[in-house]
Protein backbone atom coordinates (compact mmCIF):
# COMPACT_ATOMS: atom_id res chain seq x y z
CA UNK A 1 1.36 15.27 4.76
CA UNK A 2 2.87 14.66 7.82
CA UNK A 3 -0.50 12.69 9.12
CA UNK A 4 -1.12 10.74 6.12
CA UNK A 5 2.98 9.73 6.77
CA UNK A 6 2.12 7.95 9.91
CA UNK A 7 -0.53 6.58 9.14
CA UNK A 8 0.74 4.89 5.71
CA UNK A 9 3.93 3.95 8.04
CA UNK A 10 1.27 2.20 10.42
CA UNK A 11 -0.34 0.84 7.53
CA UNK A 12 2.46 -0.93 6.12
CA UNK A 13 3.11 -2.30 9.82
CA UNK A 14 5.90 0.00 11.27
CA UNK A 15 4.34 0.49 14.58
CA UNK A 16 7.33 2.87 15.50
CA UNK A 17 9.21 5.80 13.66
CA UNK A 18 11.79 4.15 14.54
CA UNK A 19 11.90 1.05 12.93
CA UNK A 20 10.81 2.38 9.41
CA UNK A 21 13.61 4.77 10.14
CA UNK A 22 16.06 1.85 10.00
CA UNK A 23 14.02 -0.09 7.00
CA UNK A 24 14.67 2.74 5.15
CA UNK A 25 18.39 3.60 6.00
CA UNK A 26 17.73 7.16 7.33
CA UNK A 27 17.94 8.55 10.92
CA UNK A 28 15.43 8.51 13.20
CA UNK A 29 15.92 12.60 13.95
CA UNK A 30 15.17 12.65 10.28
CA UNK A 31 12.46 10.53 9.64
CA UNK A 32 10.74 11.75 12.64
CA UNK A 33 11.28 15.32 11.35
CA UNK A 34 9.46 14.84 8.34
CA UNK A 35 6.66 12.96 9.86
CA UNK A 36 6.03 15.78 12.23
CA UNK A 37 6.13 18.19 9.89
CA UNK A 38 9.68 19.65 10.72
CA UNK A 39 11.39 19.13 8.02
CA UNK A 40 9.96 19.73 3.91
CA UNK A 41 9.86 16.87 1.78
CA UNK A 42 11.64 17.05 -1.58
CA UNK A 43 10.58 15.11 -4.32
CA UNK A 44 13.31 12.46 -3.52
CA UNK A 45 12.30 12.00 0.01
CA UNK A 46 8.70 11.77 -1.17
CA UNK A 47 9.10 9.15 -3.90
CA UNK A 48 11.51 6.99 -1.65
CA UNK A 49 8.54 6.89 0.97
CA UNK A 50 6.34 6.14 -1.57
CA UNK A 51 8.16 3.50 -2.68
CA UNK A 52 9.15 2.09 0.77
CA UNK A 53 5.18 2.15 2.33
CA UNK A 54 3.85 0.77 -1.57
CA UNK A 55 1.80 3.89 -2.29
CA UNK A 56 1.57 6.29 -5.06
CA UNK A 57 2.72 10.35 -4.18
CA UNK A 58 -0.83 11.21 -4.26
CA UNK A 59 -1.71 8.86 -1.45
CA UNK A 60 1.10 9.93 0.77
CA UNK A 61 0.04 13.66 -0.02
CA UNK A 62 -3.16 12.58 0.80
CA UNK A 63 -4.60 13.18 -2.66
CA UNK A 64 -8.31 12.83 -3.78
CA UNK A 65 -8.20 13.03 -7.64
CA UNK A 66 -11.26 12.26 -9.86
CA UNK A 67 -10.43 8.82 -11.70
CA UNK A 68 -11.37 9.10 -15.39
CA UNK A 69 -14.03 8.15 -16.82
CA UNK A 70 -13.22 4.10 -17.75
CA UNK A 71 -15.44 1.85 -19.88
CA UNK A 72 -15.68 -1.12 -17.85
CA UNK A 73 -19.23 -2.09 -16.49
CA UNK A 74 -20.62 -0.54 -12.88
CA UNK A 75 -19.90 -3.20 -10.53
CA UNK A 76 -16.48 -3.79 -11.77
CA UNK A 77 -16.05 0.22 -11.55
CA UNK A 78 -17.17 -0.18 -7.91
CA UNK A 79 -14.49 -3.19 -7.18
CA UNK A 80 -11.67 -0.96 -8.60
CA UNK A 81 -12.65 2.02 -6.22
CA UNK A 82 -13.36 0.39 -2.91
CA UNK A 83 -9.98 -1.59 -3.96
CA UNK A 84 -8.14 2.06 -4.68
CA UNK A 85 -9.81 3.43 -1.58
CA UNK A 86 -8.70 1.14 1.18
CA UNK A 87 -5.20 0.68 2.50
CA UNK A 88 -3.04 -2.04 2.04
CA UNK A 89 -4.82 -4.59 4.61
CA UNK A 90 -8.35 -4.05 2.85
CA UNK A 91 -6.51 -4.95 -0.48
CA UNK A 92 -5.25 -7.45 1.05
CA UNK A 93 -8.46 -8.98 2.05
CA UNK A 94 -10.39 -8.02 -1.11
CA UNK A 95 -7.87 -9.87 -2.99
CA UNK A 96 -8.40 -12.61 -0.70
CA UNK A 97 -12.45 -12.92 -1.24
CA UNK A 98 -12.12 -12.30 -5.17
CA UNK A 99 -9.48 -15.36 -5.55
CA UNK A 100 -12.04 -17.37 -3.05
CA UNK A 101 -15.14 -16.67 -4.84
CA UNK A 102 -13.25 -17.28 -8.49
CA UNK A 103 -11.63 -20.50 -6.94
CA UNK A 104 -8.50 -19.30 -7.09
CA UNK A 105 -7.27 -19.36 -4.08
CA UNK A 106 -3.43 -19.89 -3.59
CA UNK A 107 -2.33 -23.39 -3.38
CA UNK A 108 0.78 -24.87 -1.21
CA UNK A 109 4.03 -24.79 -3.19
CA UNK A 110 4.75 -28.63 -4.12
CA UNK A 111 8.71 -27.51 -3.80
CA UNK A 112 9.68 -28.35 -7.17
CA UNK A 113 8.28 -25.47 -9.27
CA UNK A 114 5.03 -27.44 -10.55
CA UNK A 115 1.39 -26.50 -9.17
CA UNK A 116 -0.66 -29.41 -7.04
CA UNK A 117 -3.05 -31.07 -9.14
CA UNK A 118 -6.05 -32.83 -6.84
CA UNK A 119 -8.29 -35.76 -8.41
């Protein structure tokens, strides 16, 4: 786990130890202990990473579980996996081309709570 904890950490944009050390409110010795394998995680340490770098326990464990079955048509089935299969920047971007191709894309907040209507 202590591989897949880096890389999630560099995934979520903590380019040093350090700094998701201090997001988080834990030491550095610590934090760098359990991504180098020193130290064993507890369940608490787990979910709190989990939580902190927006990934489920299986993803920070590095976890390849078979999805179940789901009714929804093929292509759709292949959206959901390439979207559960890349990390957060790739979601990021998928999300990105879906709202563009459905004309969704975000608008500018007008600053008093109501959406921008264009003629």
């Amino acid at each position: 786990m202590k591989t897949r904890l880096q890389e999630l950490r560099k995934d979520a944009g903590f380019k040093s130890a350090r700094a998701f050390a201090e997001h988080i409110g834990m030491s550095v010795g610590t934090y760098t202990d359990y991504e180098q394998g020193r130290r064993k995680f507890t369940f608490e340490a787990a979910w709190k990473f989990a939580d902190e770098l927006g990934v489920s326990l299986d993803e920070l464990a590095g976890r390849q579980w078979p999805r179940p079955p789901t009714a929804l048509a093929s292509d759709e089935s292949h959206l959901l996996t390439l979207y559960r299969d890349t990390d957060q920047r790739g979601r990021a971007a998928i999300l990105r081309t879906a709202e563009g191709e459905a004309g969704m894309e975000e608008k500018p907040a007008s600053g008093d709570g109501a959406g921008a209507v264009s003629a």
